[in-house]
N, C-alpha and C. Protein backbone atom coordinates (compact mmCIF):
# COMPACT_ATOMS: atom_id res chain seq x y z
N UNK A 1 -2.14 10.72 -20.01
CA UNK A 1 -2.13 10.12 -18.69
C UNK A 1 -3.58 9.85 -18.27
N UNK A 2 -3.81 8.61 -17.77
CA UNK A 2 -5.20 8.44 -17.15
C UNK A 2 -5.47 9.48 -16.29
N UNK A 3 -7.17 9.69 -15.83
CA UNK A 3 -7.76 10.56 -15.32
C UNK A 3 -7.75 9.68 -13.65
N UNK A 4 -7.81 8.24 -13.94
CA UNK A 4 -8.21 7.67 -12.71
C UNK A 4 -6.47 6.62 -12.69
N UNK A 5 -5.62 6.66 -11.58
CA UNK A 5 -4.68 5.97 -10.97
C UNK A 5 -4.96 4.42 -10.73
N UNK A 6 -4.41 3.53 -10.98
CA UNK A 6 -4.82 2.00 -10.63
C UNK A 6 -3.67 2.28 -8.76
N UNK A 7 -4.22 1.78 -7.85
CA UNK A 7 -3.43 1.57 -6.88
C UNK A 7 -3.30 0.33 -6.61
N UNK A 8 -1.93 -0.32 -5.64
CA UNK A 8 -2.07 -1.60 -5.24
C UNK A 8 -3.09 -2.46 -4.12
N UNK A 9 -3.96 -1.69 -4.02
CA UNK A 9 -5.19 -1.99 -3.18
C UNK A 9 -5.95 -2.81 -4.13
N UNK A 10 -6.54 -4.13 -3.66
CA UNK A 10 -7.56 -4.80 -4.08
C UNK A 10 -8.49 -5.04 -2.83
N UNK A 11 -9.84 -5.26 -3.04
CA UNK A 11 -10.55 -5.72 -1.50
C UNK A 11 -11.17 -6.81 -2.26
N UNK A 12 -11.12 -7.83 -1.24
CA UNK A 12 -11.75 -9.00 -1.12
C UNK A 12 -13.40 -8.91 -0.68
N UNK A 13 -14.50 -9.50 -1.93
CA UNK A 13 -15.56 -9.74 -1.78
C UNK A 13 -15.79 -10.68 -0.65
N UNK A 14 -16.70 -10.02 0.63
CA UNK A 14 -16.62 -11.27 1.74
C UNK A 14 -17.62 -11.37 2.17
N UNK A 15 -18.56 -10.61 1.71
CA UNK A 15 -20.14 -10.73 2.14
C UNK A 15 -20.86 -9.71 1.21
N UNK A 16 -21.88 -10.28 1.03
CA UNK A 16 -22.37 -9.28 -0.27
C UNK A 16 -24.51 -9.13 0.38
N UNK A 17 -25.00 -8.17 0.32
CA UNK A 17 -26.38 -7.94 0.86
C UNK A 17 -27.42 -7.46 -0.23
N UNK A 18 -28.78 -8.17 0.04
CA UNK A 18 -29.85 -7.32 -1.38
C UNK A 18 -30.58 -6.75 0.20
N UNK A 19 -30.98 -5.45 -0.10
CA UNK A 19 -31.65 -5.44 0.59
C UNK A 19 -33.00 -4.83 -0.07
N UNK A 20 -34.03 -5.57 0.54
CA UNK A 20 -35.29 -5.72 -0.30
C UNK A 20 -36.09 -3.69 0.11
N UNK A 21 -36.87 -4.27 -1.22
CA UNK A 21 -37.79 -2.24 -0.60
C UNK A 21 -38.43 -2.59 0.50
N UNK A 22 -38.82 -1.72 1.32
CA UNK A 22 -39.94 -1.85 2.51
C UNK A 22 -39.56 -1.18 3.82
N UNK A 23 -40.02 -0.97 4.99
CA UNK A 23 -39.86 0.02 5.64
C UNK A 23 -38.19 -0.67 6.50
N UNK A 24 -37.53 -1.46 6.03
CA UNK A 24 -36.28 -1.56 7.08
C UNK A 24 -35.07 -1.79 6.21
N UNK A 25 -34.09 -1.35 6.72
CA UNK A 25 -32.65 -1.69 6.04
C UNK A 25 -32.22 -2.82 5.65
N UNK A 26 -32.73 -3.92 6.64
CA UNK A 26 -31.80 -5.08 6.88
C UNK A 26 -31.95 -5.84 5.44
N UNK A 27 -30.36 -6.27 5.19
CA UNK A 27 -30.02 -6.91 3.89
C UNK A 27 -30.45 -8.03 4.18
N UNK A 28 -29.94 -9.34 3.25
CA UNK A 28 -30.42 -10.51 3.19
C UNK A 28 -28.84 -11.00 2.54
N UNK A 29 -28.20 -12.22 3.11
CA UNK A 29 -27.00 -11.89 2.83
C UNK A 29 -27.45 -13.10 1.24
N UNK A 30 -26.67 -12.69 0.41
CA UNK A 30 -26.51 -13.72 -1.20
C UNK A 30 -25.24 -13.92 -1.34
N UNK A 31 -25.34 -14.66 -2.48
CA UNK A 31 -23.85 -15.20 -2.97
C UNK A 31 -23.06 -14.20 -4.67
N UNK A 32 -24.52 -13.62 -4.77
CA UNK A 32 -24.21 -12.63 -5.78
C UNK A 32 -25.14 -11.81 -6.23
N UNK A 33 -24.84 -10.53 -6.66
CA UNK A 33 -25.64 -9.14 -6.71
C UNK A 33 -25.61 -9.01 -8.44
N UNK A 34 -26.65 -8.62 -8.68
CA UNK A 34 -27.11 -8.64 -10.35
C UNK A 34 -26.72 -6.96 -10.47
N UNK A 35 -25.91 -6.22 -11.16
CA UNK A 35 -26.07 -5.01 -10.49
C UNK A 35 -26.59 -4.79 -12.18
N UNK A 36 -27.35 -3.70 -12.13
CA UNK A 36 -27.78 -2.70 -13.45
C UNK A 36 -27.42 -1.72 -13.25
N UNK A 37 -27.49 -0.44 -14.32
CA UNK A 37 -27.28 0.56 -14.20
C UNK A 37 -28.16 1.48 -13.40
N UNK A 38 -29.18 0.67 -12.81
CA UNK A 38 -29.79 1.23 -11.85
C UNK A 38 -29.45 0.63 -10.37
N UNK A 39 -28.42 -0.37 -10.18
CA UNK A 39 -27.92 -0.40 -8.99
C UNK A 39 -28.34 -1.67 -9.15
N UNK A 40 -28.90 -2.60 -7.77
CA UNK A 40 -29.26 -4.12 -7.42
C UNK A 40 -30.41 -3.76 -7.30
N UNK A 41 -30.57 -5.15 -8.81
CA UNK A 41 -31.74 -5.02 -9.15
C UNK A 41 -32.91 -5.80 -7.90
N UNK A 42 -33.70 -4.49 -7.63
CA UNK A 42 -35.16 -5.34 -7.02
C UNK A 42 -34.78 -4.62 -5.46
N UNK A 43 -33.62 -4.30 -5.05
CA UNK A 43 -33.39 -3.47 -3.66
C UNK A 43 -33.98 -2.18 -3.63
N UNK A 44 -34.19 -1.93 -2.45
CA UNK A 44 -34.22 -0.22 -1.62
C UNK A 44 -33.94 0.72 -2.12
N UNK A 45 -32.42 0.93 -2.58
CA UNK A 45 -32.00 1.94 -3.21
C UNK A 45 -31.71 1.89 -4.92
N UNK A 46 -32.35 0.83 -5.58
CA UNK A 46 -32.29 1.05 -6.86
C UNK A 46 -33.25 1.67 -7.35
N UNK A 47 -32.25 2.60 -8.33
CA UNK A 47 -32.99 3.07 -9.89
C UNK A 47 -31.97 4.38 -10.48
N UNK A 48 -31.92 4.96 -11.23
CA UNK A 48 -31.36 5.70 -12.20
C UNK A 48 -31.30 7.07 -11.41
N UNK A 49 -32.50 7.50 -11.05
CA UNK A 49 -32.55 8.96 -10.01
C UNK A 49 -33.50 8.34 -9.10
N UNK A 50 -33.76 9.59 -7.76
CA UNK A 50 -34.27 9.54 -6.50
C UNK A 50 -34.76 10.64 -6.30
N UNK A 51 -35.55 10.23 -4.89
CA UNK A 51 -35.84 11.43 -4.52
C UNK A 51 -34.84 12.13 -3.37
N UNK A 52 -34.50 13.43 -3.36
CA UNK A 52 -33.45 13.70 -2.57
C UNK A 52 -34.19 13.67 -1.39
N UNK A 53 -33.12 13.45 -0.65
CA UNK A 53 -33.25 13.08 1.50
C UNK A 53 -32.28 14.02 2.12
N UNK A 54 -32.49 13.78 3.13
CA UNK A 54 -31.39 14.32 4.16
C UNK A 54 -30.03 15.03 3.91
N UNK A 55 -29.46 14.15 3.53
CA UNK A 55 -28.36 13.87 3.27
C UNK A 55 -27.71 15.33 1.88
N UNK A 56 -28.49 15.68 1.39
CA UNK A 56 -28.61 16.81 0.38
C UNK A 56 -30.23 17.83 0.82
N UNK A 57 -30.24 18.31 1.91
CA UNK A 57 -31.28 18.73 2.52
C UNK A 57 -30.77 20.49 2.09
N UNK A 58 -29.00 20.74 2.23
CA UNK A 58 -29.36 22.25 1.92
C UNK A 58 -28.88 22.67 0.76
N UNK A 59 -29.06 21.64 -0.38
CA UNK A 59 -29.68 21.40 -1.67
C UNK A 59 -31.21 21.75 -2.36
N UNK A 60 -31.47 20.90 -1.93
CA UNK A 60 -33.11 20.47 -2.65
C UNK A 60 -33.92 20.24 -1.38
N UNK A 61 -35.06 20.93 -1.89
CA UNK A 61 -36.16 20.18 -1.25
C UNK A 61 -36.52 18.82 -0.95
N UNK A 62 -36.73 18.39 -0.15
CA UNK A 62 -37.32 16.49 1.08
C UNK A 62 -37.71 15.55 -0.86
N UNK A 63 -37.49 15.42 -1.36
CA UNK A 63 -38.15 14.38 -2.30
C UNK A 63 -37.89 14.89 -3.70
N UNK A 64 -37.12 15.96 -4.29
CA UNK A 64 -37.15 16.78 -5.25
C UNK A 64 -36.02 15.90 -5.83
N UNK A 65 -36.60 15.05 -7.32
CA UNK A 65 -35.88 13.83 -8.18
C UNK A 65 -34.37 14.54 -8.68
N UNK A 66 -33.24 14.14 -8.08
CA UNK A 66 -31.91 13.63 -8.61
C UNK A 66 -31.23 12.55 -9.09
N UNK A 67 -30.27 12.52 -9.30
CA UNK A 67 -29.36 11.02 -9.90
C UNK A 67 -29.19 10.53 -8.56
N UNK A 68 -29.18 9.03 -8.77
CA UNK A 68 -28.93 8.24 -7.67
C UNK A 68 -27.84 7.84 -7.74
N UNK A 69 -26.83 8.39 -7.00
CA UNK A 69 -25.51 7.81 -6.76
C UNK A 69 -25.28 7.57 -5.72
N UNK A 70 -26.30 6.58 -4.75
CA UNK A 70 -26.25 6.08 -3.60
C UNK A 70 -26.74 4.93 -3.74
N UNK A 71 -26.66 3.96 -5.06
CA UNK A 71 -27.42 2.73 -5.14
C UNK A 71 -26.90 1.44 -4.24
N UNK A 72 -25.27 1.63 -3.91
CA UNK A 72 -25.10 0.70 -3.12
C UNK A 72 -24.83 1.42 -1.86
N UNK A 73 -24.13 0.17 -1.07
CA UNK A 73 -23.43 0.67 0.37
C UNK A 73 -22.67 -0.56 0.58
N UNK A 74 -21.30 0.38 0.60
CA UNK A 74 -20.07 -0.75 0.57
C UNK A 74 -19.29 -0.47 1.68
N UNK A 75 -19.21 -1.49 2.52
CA UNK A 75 -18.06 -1.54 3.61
C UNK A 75 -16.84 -2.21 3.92
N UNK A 76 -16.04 -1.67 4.48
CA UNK A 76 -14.93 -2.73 4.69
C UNK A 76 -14.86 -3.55 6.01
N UNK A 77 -14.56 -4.97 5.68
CA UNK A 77 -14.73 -5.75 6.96
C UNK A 77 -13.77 -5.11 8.55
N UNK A 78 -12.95 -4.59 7.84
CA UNK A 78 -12.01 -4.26 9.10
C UNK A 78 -12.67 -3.41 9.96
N UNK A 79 -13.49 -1.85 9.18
CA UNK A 79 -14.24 -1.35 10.03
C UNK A 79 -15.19 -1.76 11.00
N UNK A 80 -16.02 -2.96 10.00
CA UNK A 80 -17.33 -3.21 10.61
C UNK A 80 -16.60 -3.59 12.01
N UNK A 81 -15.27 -4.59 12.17
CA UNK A 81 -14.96 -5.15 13.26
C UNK A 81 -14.61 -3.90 14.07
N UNK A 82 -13.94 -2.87 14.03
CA UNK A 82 -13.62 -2.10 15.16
C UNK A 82 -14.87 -1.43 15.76
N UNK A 83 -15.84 -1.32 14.84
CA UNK A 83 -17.31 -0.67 15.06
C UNK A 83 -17.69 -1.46 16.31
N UNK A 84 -17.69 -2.75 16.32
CA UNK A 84 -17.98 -4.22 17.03
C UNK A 84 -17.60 -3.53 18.01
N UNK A 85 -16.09 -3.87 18.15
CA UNK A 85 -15.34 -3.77 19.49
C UNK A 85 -15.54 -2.44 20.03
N UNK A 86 -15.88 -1.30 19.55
CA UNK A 86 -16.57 -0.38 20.23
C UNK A 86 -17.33 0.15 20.66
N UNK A 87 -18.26 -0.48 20.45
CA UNK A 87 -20.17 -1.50 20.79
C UNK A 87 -19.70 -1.80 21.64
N UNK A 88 -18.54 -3.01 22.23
CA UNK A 88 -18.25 -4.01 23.29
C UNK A 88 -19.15 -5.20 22.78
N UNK A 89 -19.14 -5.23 21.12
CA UNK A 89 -19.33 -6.92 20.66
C UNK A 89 -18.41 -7.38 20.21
N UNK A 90 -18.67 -8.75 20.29
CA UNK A 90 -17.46 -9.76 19.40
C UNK A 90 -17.61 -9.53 17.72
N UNK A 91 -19.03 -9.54 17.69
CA UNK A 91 -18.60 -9.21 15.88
C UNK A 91 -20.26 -8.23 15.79
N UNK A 92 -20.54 -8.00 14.38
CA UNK A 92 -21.02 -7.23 14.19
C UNK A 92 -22.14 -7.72 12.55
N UNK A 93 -23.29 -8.12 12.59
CA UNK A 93 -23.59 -8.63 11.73
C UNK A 93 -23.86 -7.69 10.07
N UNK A 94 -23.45 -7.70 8.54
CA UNK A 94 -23.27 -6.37 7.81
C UNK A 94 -24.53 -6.45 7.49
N UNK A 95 -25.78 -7.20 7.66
CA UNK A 95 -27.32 -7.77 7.54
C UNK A 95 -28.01 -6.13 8.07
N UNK A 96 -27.81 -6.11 9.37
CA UNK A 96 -27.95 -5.05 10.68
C UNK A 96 -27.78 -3.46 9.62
N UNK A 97 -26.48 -3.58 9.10
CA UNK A 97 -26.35 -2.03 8.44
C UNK A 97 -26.42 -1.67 7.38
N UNK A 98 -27.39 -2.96 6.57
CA UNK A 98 -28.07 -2.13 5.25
C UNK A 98 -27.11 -2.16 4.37
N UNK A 99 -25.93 -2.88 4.28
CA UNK A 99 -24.48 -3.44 3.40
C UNK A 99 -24.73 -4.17 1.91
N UNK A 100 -24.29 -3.74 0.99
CA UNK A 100 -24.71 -4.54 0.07
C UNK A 100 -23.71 -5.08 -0.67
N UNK A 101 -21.92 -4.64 -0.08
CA UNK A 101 -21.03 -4.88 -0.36
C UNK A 101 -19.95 -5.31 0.76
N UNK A 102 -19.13 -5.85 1.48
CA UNK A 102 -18.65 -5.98 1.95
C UNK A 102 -17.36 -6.15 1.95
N UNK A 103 -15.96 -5.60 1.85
CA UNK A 103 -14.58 -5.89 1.63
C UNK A 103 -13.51 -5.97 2.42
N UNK A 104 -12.38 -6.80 2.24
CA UNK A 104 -11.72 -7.02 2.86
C UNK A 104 -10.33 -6.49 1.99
N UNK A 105 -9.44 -5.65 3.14
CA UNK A 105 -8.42 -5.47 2.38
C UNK A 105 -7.36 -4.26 2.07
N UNK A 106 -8.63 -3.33 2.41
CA UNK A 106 -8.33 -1.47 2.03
C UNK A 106 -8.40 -0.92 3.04
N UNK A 107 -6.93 -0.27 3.61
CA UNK A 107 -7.14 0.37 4.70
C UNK A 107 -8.00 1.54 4.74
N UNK A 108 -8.41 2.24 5.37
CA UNK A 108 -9.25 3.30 5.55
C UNK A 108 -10.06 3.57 4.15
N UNK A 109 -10.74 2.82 4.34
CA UNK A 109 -11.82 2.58 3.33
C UNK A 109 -12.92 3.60 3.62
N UNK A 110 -13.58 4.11 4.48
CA UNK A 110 -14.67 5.21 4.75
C UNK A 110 -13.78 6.27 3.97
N UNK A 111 -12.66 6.62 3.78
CA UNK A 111 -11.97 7.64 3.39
C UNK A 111 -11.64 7.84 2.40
N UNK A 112 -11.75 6.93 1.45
CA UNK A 112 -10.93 6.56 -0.20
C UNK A 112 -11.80 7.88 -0.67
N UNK A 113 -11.16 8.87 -1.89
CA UNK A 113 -12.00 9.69 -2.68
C UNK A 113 -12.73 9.31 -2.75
N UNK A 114 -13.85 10.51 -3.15
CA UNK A 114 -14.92 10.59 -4.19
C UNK A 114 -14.42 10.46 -5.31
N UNK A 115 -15.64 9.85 -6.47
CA UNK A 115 -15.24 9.69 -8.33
C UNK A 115 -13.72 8.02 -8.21
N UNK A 116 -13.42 7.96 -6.63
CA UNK A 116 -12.57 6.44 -7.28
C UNK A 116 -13.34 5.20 -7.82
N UNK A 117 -12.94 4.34 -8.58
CA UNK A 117 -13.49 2.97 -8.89
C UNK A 117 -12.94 1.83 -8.25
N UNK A 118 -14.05 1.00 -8.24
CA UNK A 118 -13.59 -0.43 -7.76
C UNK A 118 -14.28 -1.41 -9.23
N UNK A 119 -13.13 -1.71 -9.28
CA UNK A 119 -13.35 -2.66 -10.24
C UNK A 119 -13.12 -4.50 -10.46
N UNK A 120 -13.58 -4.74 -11.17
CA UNK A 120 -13.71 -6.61 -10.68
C UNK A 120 -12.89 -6.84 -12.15
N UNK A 121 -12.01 -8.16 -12.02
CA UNK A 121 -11.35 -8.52 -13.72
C UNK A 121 -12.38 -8.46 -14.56
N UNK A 122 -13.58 -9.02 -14.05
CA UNK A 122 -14.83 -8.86 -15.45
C UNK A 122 -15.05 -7.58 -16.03
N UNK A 123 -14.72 -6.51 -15.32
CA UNK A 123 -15.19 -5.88 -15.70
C UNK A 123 -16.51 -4.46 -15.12
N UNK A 124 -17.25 -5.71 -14.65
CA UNK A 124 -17.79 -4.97 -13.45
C UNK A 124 -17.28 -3.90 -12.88
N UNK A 125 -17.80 -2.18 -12.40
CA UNK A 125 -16.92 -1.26 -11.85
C UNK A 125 -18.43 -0.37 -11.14
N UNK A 126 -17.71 -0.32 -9.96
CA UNK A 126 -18.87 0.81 -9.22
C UNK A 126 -17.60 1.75 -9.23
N UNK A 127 -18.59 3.09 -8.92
CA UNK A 127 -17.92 4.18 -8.95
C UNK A 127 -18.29 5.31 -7.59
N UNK A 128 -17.50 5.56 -6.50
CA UNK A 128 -17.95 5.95 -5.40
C UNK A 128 -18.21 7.25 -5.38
N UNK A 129 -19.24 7.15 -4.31
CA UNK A 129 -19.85 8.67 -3.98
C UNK A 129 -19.30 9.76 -3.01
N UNK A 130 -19.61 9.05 -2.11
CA UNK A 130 -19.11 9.50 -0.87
C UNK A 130 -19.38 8.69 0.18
N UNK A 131 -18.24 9.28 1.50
CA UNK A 131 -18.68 8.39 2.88
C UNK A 131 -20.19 8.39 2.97
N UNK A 132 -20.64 7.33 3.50
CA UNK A 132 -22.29 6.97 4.26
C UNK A 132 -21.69 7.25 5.70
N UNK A 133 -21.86 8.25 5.98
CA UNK A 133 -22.08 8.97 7.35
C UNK A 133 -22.82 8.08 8.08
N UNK A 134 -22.82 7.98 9.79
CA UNK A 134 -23.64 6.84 10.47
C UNK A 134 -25.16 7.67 10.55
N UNK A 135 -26.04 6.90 10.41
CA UNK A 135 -27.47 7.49 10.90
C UNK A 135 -28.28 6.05 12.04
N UNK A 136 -29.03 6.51 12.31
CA UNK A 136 -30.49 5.98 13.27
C UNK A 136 -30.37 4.25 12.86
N UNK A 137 -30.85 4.25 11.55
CA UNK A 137 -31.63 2.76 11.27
C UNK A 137 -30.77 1.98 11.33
N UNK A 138 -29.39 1.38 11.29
CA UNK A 138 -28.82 0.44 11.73
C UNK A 138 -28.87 0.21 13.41
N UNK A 139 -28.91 1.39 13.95
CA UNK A 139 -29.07 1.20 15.17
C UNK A 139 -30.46 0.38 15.71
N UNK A 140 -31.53 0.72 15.19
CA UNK A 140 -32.92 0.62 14.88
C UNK A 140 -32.47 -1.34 15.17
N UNK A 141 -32.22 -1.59 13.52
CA UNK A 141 -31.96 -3.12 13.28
C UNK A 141 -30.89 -3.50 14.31
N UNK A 142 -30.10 -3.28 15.17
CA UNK A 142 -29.26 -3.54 16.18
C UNK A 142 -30.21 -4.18 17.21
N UNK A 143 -30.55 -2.91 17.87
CA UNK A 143 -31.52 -3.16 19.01
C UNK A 143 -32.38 -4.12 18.75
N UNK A 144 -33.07 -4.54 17.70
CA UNK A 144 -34.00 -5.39 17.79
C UNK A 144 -33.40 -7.01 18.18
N UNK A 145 -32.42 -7.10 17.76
CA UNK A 145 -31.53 -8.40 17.71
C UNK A 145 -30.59 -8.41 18.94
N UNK A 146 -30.49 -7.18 18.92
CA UNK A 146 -29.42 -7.05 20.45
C UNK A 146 -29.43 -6.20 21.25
N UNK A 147 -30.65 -6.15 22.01
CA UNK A 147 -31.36 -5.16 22.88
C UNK A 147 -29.89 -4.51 24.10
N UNK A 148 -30.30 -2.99 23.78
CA UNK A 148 -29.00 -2.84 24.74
C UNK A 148 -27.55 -2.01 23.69
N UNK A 149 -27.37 -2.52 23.00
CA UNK A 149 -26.61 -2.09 21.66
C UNK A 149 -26.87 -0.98 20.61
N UNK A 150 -27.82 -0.88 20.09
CA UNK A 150 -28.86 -0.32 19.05
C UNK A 150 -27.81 1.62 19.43
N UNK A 151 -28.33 2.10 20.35
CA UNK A 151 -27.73 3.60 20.77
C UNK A 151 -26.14 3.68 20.44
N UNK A 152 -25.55 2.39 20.61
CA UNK A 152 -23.78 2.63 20.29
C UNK A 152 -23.24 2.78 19.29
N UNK A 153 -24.12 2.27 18.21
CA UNK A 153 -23.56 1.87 16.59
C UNK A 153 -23.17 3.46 16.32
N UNK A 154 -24.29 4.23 16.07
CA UNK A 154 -23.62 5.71 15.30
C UNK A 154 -22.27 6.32 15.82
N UNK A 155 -22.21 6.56 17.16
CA UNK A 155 -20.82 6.68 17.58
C UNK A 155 -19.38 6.17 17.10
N UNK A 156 -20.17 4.73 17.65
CA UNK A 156 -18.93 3.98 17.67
C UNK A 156 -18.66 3.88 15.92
N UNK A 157 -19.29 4.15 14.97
CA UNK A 157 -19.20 3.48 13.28
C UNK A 157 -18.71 5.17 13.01
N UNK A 158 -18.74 6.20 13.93
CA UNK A 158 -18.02 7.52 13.30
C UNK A 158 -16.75 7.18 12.61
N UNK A 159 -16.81 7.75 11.48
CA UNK A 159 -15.89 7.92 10.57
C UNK A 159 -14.91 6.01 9.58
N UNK A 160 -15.91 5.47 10.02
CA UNK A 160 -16.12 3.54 9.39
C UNK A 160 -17.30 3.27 9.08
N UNK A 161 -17.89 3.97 8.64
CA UNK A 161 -19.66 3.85 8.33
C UNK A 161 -19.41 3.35 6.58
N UNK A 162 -18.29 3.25 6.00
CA UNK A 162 -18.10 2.93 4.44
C UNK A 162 -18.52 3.99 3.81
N UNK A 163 -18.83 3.35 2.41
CA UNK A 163 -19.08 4.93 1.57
C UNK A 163 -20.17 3.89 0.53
N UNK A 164 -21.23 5.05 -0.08
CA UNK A 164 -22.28 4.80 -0.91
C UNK A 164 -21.65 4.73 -2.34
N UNK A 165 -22.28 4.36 -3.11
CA UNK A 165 -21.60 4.12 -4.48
C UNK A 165 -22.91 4.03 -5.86
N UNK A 166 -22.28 4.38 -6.89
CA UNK A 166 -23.42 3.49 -8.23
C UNK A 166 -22.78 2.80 -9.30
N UNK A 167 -23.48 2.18 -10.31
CA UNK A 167 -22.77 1.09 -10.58
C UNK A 167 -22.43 1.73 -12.05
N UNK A 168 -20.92 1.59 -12.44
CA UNK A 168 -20.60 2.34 -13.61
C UNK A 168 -20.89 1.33 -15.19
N UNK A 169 -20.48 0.16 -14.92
CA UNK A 169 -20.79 -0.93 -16.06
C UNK A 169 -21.02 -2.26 -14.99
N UNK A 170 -22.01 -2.55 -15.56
CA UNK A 170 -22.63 -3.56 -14.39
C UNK A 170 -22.30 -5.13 -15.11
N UNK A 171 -23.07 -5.76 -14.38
CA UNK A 171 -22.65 -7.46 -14.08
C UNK A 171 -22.46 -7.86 -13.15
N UNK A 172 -22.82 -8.97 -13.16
CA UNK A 172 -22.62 -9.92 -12.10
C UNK A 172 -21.21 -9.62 -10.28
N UNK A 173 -21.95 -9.38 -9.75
CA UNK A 173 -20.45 -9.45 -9.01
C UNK A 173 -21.02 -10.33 -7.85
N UNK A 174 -19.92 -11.39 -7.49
CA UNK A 174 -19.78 -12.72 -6.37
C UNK A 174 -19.38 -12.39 -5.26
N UNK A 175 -19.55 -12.80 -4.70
CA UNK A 175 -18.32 -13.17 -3.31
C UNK A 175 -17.81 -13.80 -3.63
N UNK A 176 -15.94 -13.70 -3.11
CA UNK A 176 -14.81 -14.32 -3.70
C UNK A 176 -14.06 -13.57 -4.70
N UNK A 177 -14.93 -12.72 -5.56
CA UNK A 177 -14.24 -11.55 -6.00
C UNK A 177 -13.41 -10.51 -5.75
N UNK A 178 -12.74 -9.84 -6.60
CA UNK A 178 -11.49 -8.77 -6.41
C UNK A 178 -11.40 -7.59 -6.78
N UNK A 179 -11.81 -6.83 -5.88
CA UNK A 179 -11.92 -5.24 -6.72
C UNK A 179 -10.80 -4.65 -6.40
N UNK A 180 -10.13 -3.75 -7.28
CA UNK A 180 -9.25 -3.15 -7.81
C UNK A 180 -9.79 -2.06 -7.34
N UNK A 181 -8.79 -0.91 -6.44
CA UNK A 181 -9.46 0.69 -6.49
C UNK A 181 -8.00 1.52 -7.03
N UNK A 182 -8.87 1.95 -8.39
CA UNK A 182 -8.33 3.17 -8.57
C UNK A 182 -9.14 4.72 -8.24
N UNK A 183 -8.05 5.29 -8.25
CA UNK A 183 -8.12 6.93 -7.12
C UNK A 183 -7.89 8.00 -8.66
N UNK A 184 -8.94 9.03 -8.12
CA UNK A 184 -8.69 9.95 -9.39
C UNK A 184 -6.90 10.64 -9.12
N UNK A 185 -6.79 10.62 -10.41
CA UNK A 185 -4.97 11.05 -10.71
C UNK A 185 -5.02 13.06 -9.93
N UNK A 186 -4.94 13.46 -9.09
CA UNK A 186 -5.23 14.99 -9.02
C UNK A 186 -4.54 15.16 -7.19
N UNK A 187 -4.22 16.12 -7.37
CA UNK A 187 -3.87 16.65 -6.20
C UNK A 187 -4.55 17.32 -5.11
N UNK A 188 -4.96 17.22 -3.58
CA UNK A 188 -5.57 17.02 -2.83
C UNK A 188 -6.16 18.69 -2.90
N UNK A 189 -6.86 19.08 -2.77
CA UNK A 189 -7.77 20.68 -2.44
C UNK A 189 -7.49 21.36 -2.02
N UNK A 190 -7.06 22.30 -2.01
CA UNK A 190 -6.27 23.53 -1.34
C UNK A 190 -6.50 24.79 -1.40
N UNK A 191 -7.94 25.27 -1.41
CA UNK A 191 -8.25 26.44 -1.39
C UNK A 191 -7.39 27.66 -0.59
């Protein structure tokens, strides 16, 4: 029996982001992401390992080199929109939150396991990490564009903030594309 479940969930590629190194989040939206096994190539969060952050703080020490399994950041469009409407905007740009994937399709997408895949017919397959919890810098890139807004995002994106990912066999992936999520085959935790 497989280790990983195919489900009838596919998400629709609907916006796809590079976001370049340098001191800010904001993506740059493209029509397609080169991914390597070090993530998208020439972005922020690519390469093979990192230095650990926050996020694994009562782990490791501020900068102490791990595997990077945070090379992307994938969201689903449905969230970004309720995020919006609980801002009190009409829409919500995925540029603003550092997105380098965007999907349409999967309900509660911040929530899908850890270790599931999304996979494209090519072949192409990221493999997820965990939720991306909301932090500061989208808010940061908010406010600058929409003074007034910037303070609402973390709230309002609780528990729709998407989830981080790395790339398991890479290639090309478009917008217009179809990822497939399969869920590891195992029964939920029950200590």
């Amino acid at each position: 029996m497989p280790v990983l479940r195919e489900t009838e969930y596919k998400g629709k590629v609907v916006w796809l982001g590079h976001v370049p190194t340098g001191e800010t989040i904001r993506a740059n939206a493209v029509d397609a992401l080169d991914l390597g096994f070090s993530g998208d190539r020439g972005a922020r969060h690519e390469g093979v390992n990192r230095g650990s952050c926050v996020r694994v703080k009562n782990l490791y020490p501020q900068g102490t080199e791990i595997r990077n399994v945070r090379q992307l950041s994938v969201l689903s469009e449905e969230e970004i929109t309720a995020t919006a409407e609980k801002m009190g905007l009409n829409q919500l740009d995925p540029s603003f939150l550092g997105a380098s994937i965007v999907l349409r399709g999967i309900p509660d997408f911040t929530h899908i396991p850890p270790s599931s895949r999304l996979q494209v017919a090519s072949g192409v397959t990221i493999t997820v990490d965990m939720e991306n919890r909301p932090c500061v810098l989208p808010g940061r890139e908010i406010e600058t564009d929409l003074p007034g807004y910037g303070a609402a995002f973390k709230p309002a994106a609780h528990g729709r903030r998407g989830i981080t990912a790395w790339v398991e066999r890479p290639g090309e992936l478009k917008l217009g594309d179809t990822m497939t999520l399969f869920v590891p085959h195992q029964r939920n935790w029950a200590p």
